[in-house]
Protein backbone atom coordinates (compact mmCIF):
# COMPACT_ATOMS: atom_id res chain seq x y z
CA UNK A 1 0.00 0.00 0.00
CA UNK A 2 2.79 2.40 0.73
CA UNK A 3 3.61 2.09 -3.22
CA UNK A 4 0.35 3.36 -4.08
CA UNK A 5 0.79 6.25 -1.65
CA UNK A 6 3.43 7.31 -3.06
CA UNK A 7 2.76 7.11 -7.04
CA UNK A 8 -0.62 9.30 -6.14
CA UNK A 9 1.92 11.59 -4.27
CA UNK A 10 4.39 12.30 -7.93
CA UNK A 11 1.07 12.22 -10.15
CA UNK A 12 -1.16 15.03 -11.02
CA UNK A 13 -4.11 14.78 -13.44
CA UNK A 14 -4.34 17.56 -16.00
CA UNK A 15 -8.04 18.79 -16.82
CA UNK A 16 -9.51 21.33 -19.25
CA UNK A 17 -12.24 22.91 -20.44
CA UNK A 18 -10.43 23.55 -23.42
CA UNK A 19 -10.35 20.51 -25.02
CA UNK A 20 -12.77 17.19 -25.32
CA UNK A 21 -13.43 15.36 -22.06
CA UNK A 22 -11.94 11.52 -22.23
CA UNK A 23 -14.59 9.52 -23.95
CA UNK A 24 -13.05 6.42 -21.50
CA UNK A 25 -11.22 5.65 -18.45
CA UNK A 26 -8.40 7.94 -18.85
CA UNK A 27 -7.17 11.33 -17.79
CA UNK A 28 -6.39 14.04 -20.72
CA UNK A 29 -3.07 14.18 -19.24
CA UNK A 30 -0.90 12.89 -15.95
CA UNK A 31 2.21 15.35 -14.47
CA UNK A 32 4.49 12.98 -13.40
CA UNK A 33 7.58 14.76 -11.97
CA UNK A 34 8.37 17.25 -15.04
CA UNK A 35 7.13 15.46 -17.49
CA UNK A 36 3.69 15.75 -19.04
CA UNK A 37 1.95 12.86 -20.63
CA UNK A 38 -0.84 13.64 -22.77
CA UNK A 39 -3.13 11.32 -23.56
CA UNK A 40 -4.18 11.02 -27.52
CA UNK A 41 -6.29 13.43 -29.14
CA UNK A 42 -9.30 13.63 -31.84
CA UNK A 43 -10.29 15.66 -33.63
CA UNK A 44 -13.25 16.73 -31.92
CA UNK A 45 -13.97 20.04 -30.92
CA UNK A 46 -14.74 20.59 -27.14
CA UNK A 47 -17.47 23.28 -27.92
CA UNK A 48 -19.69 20.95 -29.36
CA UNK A 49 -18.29 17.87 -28.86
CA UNK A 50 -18.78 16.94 -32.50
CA UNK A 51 -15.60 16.09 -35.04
CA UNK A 52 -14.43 19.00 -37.07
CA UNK A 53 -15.98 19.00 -40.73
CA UNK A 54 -13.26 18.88 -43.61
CA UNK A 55 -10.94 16.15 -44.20
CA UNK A 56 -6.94 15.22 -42.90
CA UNK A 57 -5.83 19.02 -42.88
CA UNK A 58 -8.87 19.78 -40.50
CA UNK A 59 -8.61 16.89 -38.52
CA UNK A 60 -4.92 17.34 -37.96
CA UNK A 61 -5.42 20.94 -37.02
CA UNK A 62 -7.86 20.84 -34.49
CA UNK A 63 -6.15 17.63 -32.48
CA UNK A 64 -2.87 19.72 -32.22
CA UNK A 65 -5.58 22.68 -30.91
CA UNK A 66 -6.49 19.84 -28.10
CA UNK A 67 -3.17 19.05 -27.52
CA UNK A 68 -2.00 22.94 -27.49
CA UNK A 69 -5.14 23.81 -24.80
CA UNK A 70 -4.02 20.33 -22.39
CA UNK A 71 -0.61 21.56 -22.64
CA UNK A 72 -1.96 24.69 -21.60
CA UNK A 73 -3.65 23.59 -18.55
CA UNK A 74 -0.68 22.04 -17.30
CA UNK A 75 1.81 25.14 -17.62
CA UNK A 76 3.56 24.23 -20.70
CA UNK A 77 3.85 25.10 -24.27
CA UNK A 78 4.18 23.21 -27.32
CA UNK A 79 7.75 24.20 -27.68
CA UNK A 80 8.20 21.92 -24.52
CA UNK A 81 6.93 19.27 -26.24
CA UNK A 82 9.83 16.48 -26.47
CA UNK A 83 7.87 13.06 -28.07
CA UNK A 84 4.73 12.61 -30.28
CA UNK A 85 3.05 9.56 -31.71
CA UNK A 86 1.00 9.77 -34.27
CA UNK A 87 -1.85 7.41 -35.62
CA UNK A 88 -3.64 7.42 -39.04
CA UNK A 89 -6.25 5.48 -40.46
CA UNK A 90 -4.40 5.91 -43.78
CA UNK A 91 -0.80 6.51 -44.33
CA UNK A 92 -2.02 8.33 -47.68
CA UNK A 93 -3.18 11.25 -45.32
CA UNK A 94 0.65 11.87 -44.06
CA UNK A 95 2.15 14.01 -46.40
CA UNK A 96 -1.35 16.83 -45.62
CA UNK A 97 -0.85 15.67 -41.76
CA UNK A 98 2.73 16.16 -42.06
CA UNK A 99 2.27 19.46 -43.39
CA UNK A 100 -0.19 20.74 -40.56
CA UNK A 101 1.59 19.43 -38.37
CA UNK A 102 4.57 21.31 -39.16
CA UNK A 103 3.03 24.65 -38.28
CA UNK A 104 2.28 23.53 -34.51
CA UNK A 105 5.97 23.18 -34.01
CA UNK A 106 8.88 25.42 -34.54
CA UNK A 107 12.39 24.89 -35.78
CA UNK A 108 13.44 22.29 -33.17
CA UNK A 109 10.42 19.79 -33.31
CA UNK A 110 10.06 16.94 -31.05
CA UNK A 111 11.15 13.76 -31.98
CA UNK A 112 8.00 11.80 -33.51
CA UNK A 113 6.99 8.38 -34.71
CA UNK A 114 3.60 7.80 -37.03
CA UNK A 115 1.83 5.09 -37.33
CA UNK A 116 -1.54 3.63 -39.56
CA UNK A 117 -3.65 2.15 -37.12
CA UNK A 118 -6.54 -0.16 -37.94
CA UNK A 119 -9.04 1.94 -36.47
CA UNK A 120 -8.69 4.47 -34.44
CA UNK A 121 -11.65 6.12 -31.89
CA UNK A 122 -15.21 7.35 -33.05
CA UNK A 123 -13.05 6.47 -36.45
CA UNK A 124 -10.91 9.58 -36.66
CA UNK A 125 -8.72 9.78 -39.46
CA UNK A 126 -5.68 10.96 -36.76
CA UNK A 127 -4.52 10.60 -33.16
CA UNK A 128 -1.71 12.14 -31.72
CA UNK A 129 -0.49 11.81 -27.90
CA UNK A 130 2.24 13.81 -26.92
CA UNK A 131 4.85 14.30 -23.93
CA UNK A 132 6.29 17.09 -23.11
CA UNK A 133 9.34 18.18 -20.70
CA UNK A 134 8.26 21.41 -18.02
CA UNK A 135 11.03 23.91 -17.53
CA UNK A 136 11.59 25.26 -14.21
């Protein structure tokens, strides 16, 4: 029991407003020492809880919005960011994902591995989970 004491005491669960709520038993993201572990994000947009319209490009755009607002909530930017994965449903949409995703991070991006998933949730055409490093 005293191990379960103490991994409550070194983990803090990250909540917004500001992006979708977990659709599942999971927090958006978990501070564990100075490291921020984001779960993945859709591309649905926490005002209405709906996916965005439009295709890849849109899709991509608003899950790096989710990820950007989590971030937020926990104090860090996504220039802090250190480690992405992401997930398509079709590795034909990674050239347009690639492409958004570009403009999210600056000249040092985070190191990054994609994947084509079978499915992925509510069948989203992208997922992306992130970690990123806070600076004291």
């Amino acid at each position: 029991m005293v191990e379960n004491r103490w991994v409550l005491a070194v983990k803090d669960i990250i909540a917004t407003d500001h992006a979708p709520r977990a659709i599942g038993p999971y927090s958006q993201a978990v501070r564990a020492g100075e490291l921020i572990f984001a779960s993945g994000q859709i591309p649905i947009d926490p005002v209405t809880g709906e996916f965005v319209p439009g295709g890849i490009a849109e899709q991509t755009e608003q899950v790096l919005r989710n990820l950007s607002a989590v971030f937020e909530a926990a104090g860090v930017t996504m220039n802090q960011v250190v480690k992405t994965t992401v997930f398509l449903a079709n590795m034909d949409d990674f050239a347009v994902m690639n492409e958004v995703y570009g403009r999210f991070f600056g000249v040092e991006p985070p190191a990054r591995a994609t994947v084509q998933a079978a499915r992925l949730p509510r069948d989203a055409r992208v997922e992306i989970e992130a970690i990123a490093l806070r600076l004291r």
